[in-house]
Protein backbone atom coordinates (compact mmCIF):
# COMPACT_ATOMS: atom_id res chain seq x y z
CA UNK A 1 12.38 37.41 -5.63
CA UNK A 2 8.87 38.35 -3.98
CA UNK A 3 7.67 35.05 -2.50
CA UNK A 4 4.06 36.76 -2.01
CA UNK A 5 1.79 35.06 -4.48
CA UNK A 6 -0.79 37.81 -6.32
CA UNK A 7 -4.37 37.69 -6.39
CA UNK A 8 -4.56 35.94 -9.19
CA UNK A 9 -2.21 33.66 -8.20
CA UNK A 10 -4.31 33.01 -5.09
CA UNK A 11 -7.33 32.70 -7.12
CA UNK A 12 -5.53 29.73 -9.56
CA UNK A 13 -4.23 28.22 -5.94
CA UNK A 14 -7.78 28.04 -4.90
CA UNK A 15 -9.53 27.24 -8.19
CA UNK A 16 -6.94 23.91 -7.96
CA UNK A 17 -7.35 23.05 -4.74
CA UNK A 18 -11.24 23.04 -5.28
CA UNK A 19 -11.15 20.75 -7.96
CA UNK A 20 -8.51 18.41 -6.29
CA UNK A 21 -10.57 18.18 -2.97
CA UNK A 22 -13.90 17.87 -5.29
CA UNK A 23 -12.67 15.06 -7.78
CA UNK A 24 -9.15 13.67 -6.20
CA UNK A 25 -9.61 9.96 -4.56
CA UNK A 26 -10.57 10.00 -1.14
CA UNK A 27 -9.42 5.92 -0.54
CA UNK A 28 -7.89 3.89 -2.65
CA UNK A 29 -10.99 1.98 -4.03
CA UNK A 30 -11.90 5.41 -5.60
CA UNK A 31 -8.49 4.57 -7.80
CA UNK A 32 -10.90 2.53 -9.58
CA UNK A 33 -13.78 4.68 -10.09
CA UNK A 34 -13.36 4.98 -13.69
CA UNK A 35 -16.90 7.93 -13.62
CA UNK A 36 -15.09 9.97 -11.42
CA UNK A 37 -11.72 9.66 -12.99
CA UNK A 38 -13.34 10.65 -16.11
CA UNK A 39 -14.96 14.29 -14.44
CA UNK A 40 -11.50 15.17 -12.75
CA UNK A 41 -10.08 14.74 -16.71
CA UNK A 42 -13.47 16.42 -18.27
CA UNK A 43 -12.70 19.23 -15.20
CA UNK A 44 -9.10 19.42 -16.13
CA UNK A 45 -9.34 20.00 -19.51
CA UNK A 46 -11.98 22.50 -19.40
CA UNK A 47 -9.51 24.80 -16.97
CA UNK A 48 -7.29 25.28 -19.30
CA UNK A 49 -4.39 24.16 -17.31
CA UNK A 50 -2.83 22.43 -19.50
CA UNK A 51 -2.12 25.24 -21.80
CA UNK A 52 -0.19 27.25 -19.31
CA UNK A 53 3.18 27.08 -21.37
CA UNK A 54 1.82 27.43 -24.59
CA UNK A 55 2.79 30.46 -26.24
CA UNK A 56 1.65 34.00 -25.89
CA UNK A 57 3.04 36.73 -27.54
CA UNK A 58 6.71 37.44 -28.41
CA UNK A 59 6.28 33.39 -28.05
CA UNK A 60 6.21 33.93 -23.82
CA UNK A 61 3.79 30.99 -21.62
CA UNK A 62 0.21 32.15 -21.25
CA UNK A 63 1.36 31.82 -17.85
CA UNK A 64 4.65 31.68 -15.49
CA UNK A 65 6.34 28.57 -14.29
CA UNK A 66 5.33 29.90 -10.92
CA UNK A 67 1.68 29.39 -12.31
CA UNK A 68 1.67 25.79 -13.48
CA UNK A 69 3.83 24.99 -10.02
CA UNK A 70 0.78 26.09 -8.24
CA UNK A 71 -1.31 23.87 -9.97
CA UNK A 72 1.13 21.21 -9.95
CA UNK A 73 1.06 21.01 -6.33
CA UNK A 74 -2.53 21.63 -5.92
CA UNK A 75 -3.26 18.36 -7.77
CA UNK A 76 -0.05 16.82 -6.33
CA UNK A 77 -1.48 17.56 -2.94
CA UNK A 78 -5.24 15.80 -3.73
CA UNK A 79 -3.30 12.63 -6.08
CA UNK A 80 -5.30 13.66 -8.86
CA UNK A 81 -5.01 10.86 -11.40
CA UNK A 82 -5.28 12.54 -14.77
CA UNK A 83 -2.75 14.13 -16.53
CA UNK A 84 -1.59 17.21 -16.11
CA UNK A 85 2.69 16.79 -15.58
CA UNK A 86 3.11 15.36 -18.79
CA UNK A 87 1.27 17.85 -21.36
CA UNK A 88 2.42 20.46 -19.56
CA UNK A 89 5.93 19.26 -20.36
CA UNK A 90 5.01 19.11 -23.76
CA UNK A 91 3.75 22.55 -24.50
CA UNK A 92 6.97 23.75 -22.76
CA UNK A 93 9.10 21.51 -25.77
CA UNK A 94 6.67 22.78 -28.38
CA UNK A 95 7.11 26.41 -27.28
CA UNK A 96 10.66 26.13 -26.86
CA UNK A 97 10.69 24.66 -30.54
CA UNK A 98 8.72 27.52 -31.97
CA UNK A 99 5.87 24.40 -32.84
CA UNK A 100 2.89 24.81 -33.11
CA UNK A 101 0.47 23.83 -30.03
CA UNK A 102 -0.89 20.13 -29.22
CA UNK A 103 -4.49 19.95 -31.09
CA UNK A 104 -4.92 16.80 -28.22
CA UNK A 105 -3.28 16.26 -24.68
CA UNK A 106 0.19 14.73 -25.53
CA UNK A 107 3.14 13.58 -23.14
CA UNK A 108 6.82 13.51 -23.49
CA UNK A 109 9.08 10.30 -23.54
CA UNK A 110 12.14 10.04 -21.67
CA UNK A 111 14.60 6.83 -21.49
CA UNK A 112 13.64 4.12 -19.17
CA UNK A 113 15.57 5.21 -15.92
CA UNK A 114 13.38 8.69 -16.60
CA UNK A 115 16.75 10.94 -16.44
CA UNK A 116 16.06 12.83 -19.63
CA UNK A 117 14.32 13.14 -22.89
CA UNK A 118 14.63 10.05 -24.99
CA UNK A 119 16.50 10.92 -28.28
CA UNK A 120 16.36 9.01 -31.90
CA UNK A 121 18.69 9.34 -34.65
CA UNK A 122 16.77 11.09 -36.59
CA UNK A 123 13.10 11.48 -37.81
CA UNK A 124 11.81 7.94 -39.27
CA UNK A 125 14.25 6.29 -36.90
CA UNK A 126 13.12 4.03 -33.83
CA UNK A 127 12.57 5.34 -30.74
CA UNK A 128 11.86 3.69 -27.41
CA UNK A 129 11.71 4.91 -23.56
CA UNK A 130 9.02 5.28 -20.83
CA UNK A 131 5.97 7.84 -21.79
CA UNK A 132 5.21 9.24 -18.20
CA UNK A 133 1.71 10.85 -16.90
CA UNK A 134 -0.24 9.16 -20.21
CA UNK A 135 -4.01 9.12 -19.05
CA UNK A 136 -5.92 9.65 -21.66
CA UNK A 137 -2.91 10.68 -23.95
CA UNK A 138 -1.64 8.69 -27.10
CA UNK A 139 1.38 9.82 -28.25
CA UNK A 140 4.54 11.43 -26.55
CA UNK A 141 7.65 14.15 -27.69
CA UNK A 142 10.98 13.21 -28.28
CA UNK A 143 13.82 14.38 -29.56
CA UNK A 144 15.94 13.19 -33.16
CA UNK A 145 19.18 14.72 -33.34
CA UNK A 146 19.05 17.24 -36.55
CA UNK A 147 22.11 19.32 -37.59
CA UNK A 148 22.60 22.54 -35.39
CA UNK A 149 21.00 20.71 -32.43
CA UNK A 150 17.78 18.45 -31.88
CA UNK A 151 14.19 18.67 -33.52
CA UNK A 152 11.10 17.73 -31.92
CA UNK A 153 9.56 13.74 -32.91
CA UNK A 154 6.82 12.03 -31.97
CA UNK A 155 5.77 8.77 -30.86
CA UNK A 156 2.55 6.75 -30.61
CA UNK A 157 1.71 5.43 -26.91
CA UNK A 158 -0.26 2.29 -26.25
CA UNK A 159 -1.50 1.08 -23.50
CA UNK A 160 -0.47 1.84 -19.54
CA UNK A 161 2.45 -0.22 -17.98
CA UNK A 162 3.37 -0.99 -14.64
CA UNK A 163 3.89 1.67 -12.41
CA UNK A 164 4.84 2.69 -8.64
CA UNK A 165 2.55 5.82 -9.06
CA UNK A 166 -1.31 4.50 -8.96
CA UNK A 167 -2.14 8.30 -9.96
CA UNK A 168 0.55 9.05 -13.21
CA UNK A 169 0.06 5.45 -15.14
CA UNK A 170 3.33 5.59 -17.72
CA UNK A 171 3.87 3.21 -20.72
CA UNK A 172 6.47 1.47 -22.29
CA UNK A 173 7.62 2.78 -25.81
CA UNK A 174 9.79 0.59 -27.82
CA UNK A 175 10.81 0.75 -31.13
CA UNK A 176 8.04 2.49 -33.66
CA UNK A 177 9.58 5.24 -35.95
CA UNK A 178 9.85 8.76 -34.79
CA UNK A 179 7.76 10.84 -36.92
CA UNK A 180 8.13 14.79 -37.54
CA UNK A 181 5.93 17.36 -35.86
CA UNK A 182 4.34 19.27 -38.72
CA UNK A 183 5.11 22.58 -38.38
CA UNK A 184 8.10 24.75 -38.65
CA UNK A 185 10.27 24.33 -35.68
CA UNK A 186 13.46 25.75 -34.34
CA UNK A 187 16.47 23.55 -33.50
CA UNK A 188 16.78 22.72 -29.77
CA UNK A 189 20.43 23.79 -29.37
CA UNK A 190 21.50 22.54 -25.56
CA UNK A 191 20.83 25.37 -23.71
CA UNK A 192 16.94 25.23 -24.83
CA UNK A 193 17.30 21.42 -23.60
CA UNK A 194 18.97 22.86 -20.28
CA UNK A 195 16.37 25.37 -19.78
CA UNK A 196 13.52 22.77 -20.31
CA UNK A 197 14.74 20.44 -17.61
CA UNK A 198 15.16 22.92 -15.39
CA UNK A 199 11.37 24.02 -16.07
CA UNK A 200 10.87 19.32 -15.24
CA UNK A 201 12.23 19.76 -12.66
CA UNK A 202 10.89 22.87 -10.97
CA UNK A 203 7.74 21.56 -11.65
CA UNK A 204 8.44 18.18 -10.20
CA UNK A 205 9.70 19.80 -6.54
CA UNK A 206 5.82 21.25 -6.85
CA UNK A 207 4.45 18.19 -7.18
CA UNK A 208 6.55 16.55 -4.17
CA UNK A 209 5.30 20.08 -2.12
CA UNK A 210 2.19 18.57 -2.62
CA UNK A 211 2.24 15.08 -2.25
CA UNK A 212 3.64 16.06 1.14
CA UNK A 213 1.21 18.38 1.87
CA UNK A 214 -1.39 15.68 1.64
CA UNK A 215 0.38 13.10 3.28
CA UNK A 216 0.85 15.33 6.51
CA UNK A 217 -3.21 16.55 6.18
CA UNK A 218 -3.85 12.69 6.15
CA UNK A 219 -1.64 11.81 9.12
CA UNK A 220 -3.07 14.85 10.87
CA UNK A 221 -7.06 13.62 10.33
CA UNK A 222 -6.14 10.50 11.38
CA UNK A 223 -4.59 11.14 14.52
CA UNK A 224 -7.24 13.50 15.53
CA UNK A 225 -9.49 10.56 15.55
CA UNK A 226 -7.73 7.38 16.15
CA UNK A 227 -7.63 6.87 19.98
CA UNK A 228 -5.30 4.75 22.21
CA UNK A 229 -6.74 4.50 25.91
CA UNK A 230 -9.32 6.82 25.38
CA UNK A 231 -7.19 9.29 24.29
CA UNK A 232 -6.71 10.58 20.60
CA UNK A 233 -3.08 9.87 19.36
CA UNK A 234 -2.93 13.17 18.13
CA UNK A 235 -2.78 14.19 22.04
CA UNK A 236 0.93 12.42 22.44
CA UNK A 237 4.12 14.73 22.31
CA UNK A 238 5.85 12.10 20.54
CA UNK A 239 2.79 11.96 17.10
CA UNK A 240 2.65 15.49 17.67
CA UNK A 241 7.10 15.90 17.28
CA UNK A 242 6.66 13.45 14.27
CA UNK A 243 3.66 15.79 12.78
CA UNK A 244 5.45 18.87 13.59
CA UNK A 245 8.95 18.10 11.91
CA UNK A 246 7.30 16.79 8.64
CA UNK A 247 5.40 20.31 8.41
CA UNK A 248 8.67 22.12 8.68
CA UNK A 249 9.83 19.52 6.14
CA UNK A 250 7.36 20.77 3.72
CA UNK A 251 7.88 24.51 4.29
CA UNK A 252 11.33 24.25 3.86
CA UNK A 253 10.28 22.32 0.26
CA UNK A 254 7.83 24.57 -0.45
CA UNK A 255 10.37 27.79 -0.18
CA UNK A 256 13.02 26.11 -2.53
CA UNK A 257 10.33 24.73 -4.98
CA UNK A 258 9.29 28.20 -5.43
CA UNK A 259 12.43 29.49 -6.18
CA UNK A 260 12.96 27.10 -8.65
CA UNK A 261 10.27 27.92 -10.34
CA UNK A 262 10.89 31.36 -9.82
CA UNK A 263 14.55 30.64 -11.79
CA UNK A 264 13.28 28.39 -14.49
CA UNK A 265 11.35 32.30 -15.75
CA UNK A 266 13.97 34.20 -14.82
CA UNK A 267 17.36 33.20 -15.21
CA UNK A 268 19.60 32.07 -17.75
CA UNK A 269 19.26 28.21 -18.19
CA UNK A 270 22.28 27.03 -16.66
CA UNK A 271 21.53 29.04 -12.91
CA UNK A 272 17.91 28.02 -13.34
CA UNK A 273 18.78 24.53 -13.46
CA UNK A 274 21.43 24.81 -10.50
CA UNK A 275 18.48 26.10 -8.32
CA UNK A 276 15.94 23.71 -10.02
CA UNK A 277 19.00 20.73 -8.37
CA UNK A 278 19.15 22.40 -5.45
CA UNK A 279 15.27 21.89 -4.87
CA UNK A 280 15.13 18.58 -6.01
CA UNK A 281 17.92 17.36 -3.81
CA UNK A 282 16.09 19.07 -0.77
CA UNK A 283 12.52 18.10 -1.56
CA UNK A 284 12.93 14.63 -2.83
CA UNK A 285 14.96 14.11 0.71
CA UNK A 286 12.11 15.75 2.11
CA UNK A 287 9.03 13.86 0.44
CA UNK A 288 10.07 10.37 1.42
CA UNK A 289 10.64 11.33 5.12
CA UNK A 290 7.06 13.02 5.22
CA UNK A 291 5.56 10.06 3.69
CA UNK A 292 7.16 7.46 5.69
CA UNK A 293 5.79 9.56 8.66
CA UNK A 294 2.58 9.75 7.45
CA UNK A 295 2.36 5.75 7.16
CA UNK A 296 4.26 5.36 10.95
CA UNK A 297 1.84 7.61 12.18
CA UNK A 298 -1.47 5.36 10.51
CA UNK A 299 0.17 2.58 12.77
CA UNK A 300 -0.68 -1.11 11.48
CA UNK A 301 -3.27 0.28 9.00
CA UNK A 302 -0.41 2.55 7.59
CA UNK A 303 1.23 -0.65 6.13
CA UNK A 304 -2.44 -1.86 4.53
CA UNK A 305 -3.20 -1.37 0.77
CA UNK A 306 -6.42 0.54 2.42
CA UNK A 307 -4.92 3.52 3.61
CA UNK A 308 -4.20 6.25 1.10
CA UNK A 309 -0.88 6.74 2.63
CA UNK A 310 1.17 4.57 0.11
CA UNK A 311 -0.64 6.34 -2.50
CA UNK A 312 1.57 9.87 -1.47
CA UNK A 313 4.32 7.73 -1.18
CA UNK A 314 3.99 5.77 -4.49
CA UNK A 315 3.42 9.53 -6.01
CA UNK A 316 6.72 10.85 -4.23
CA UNK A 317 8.77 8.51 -5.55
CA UNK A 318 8.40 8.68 -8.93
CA UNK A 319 8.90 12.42 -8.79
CA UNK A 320 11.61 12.11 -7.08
CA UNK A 321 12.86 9.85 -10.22
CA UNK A 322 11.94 12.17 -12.76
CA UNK A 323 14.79 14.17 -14.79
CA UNK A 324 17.04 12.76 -11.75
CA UNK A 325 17.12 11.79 -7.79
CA UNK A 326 18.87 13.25 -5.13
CA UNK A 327 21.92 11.88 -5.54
CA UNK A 328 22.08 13.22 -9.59
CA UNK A 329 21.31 16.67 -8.38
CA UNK A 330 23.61 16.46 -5.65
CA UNK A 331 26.41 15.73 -7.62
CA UNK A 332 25.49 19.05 -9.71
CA UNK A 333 25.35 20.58 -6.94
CA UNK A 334 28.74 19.82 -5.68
CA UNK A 335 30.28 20.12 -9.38
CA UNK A 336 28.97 24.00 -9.60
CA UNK A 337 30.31 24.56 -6.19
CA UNK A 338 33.42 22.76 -6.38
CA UNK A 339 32.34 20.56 -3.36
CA UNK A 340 34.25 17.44 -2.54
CA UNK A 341 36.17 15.12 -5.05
CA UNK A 342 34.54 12.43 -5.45
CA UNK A 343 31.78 11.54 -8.06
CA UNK A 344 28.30 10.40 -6.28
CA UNK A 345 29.93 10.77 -2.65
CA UNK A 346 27.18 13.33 -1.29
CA UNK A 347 24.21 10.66 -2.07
């Protein structure tokens, strides 16, 4: 694996890092700033980026899971609050299901404690779960089970619900028939379902990346300015050790997110998603050290609804839920490797 990004690749990096430092919040009053919110999604959609996994020819994604990772933590990184996780996600399950593209940003629906794709009995049956990353988006893809494996159903979405991210809002989903995509479509046998998660979850280590990656520029700013004594904070060893372990915390991250995105391409489903669990353990881990730093570092103000800091940390954790935690991926880890004995003793 060559680690070295392209040109292009650069360029995309770029491209989404303009538009998250141009349109992203800057505090959290700009949460509510339902005119800029609306030029980040206006932005977004004219990109493109939410295509990158529909198909191309020979039914391959316009563009590598390497690709939308960049873009994932781009946006992770500036707590963009529009969509982009969730249709992503989407146009992977329609690809993977030989069905046609969205015609209008959709999402997909997993069960409530977010571990994997929600499944009905069949189409026309009821379906319920939480639809995750649904800005703007009214329905979501799930699965009904069909002979020879699953088939792809959708769901309408209502409303937002409750949620620890103030970026991704998610809603609640319970009970409306699951209706089928129009469309021919292939049977998901379990490896397509195995390749697909391993895909989430690549793509959620990206967004952690980045979410960390902001949280440490944040802390950074902050102590370059605050002062104690006449002195900026940023001047003490012991800010500076705490600022200097949470970047190595994100390289580290950054090096196995992009080898699982890297895998989720590249290798056959099953290794992909071993190094997909191997990254999630690491940067989920990872993400809610960072964070915590970032809001020790703020001091008092860290604790405050004001500072942004919670915001990273709000973002980190439901990534870190998504498709599975650290100790879920842990425990695959150890099964594969024929670690230990004991179920859920490495969390």
């Amino acid at each position: 694996m060559d680690v070295r990004l392209s040109s292009e690749q650069q360029a995309l990096r770029d491209a989404a890092a303009r538009l998250a430092d141009d349109l992203g919040p800057k505090s959290v009053a700009e949460l509510g700033d339902g005119a800029r919110a609306a030029k980040l999604d206006t932005a977004l959609e004219a990109t493109g980026w939410r295509e990158l996994r529909t198909p191309a020819d020979g039914n391959r994604p316009l563009a590598s899971a390497v690709e939308a990772a960049i873009v994932a933590e781009e946006l992770g990184r500036g707590l963009a609050d529009t969509s982009f996780l969730g249709p992503t996600l989407a146009a992977e399950l329609r690809r993977r299901a030989s069905a046609p593209p969205a015609t209008v940003p959709e999402t997909v629906l997993l069960t409530p404690d977010l571990s994997r794709l929600a499944v009905a009995g069949g189409a026309g049956e009821p379906c319920s779960g939480t639809a995750i990353d649904v800005q703007g988006i009214t329905s979501a893809l799930a699965l009904a089970e069909v002979a020879g494996g699953h088939e792809l159903v959708t769901v309408p979405v209502y409303g937002t619900s409750p949620s620890r991210d103030l970026t991704r809002p998610a809603a609640e989903v319970s009970g409306p028939p699951a209706v089928r995509l129009p469309g021919t479509q292939t049977p998901l046998s379990a490896a397509d379902i195995e390749g697909w998660t391993a895909f989430v979850v690549a793509l959620t280590c990206a967004d952690l990346v980045g979410t960390m990656r902001g949280a440490v520029e944040l802390a950074c700013s902050y102590a370059g300015v605050r002062q104690q004594y006449g002195t900026a904070i940023g001047s003490f060893q012991s800010v500076q050790h705490m600022l200097a372990d949470a970047h190595v915390s994100v390289e580290g991250s950054r090096s196995v997110a992009l080898h699982a995105a890297w895998a989720a391409d590249t290798l056959p489903a099953g290794e992909a998603l071993d190094a997909a669990a191997v990254a999630k353990a690491y940067c989920a881990r990872a993400a809610r050290a960072v964070c915590e730093t970032a809001i020790q570092v703020h001091g008092g103000i860290g604790n405050t609804w004001e500072c942004l800091a919670h915001v990273h940390l709000r973002r980190a954790l439901l990534s870190t839920q998504l498709l599975g935690g650290v100790g879920a991926h842990l425990d695959r880890v150890a099964a594969r490797r024929e670690i230990g004995g004991v179920p859920g003793g490495l969390r």
